[in-house]
C-alpha atoms as a PDB file:
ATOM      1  CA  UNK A   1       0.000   0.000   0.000  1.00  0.00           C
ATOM      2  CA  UNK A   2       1.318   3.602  -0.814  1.00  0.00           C
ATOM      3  CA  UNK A   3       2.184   6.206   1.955  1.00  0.00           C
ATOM      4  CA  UNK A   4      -1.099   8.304   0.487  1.00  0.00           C
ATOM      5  CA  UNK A   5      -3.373   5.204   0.634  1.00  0.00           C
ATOM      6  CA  UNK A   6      -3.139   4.843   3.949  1.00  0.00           C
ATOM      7  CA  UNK A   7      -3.804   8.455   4.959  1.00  0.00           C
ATOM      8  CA  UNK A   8      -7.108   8.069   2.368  1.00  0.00           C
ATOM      9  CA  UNK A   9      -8.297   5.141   4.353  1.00  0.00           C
ATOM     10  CA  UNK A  10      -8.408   7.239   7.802  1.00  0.00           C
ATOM     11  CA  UNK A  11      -9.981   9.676   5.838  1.00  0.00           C
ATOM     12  CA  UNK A  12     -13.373   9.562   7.011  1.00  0.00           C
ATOM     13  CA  UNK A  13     -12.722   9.014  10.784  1.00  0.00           C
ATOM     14  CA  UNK A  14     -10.659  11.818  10.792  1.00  0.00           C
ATOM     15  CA  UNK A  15     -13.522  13.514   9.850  1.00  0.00           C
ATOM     16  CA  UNK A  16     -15.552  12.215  11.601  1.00  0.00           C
ATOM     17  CA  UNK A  17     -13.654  13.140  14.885  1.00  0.00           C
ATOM     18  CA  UNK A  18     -12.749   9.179  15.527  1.00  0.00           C
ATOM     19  CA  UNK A  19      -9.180   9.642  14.244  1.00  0.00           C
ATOM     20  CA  UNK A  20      -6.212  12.077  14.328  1.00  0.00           C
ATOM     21  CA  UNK A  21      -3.720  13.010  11.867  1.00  0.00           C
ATOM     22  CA  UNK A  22      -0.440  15.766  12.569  1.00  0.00           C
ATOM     23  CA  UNK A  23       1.333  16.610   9.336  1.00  0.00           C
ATOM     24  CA  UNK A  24       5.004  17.909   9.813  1.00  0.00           C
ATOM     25  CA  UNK A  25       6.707  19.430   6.371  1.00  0.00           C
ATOM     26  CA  UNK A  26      10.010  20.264   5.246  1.00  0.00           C
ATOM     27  CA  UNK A  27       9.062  24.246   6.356  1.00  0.00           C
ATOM     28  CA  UNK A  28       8.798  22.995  10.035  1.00  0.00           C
ATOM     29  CA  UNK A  29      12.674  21.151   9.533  1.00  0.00           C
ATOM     30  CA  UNK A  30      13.540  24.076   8.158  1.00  0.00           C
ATOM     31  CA  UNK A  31      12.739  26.130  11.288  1.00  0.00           C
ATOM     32  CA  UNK A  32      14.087  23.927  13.877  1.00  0.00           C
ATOM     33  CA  UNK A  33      17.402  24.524  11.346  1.00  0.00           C
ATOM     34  CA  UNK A  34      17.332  28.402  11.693  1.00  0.00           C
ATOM     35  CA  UNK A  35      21.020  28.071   9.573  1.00  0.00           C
ATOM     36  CA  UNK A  36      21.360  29.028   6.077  1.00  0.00           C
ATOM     37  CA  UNK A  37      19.516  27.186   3.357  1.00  0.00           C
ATOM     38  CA  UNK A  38      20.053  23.576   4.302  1.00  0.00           C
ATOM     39  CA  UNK A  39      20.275  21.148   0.586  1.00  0.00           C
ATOM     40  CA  UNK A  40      16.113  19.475   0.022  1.00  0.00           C
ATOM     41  CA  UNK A  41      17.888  16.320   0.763  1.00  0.00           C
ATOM     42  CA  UNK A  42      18.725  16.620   4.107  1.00  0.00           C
ATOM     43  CA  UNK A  43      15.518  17.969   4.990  1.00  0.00           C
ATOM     44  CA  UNK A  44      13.629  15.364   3.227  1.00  0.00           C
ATOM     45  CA  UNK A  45      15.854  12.888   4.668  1.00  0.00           C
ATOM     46  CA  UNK A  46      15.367  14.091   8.198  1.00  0.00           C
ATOM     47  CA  UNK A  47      11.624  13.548   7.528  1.00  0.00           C
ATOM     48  CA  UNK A  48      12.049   9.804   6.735  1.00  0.00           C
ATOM     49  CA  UNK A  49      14.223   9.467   9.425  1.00  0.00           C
ATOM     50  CA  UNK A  50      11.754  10.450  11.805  1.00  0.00           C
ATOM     51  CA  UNK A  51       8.972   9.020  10.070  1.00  0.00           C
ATOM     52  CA  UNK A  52      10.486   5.318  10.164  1.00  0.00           C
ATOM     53  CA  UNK A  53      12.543   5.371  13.633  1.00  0.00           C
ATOM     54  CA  UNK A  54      10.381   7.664  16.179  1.00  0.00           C
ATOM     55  CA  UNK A  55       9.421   6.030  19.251  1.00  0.00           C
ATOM     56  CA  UNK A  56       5.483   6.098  20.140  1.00  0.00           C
ATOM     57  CA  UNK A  57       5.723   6.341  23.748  1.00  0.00           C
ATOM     58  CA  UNK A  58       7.510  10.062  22.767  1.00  0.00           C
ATOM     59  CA  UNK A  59       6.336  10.575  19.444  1.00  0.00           C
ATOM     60  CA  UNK A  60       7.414  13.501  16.877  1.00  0.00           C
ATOM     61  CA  UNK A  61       7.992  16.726  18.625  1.00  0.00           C
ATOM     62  CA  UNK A  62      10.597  19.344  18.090  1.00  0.00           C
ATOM     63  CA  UNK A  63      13.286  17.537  20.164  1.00  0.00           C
ATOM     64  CA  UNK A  64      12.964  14.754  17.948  1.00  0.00           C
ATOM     65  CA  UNK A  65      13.308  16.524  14.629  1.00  0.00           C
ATOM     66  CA  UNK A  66      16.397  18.695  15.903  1.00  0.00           C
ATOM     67  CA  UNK A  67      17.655  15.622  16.838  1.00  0.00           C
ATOM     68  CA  UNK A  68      17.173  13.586  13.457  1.00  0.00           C
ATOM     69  CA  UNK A  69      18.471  17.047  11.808  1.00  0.00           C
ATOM     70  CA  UNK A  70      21.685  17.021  13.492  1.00  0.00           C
ATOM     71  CA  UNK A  71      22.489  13.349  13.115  1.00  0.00           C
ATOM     72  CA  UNK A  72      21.864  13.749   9.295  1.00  0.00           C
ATOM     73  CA  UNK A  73      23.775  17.081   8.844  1.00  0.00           C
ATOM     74  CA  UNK A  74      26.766  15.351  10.622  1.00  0.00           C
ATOM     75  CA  UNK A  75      27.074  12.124   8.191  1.00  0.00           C
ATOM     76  CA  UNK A  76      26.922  14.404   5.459  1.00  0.00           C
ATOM     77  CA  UNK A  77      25.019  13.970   1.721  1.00  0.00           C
END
């Protein structure tokens, strides 16, 4: 199933109130940065990152993203 699939098929309980969904974008990695442009990969990367390895007893917050930001920016391209 495709990444977009999946958000379609919560579509109607999140409308209906029964489900959640928080959306985090490149613009929000971007702030956390606050350092001169930083390359679409690394941002996008960072993304993945915390999409495939957060924990959900903490979740995605701003920690987390800094976090997955730096660790990216250090191994480089």
């Amino acid at each position: 199933m495709k990444p977009w699939e999946k958000v379609l098929q919560y579509k109607d309980e999140i409308e209906a109130g029964e489900a959640i969904a928080i959306i985090w974008t490149i613009d929000d990695v971007e702030w956390i940065a606050n350092l001169a442009p930083i390359e679409e990969y690394h941002l996008k990367e960072t993304l993945r990152r915390v999409k495939e390895n957060h924990d959900a007893l903490i979740g995605v917050n701003w920690d987390v993203i800094e976090t997955t930001l730096e660790q990216v920016l250090r191994e480089g391209p």
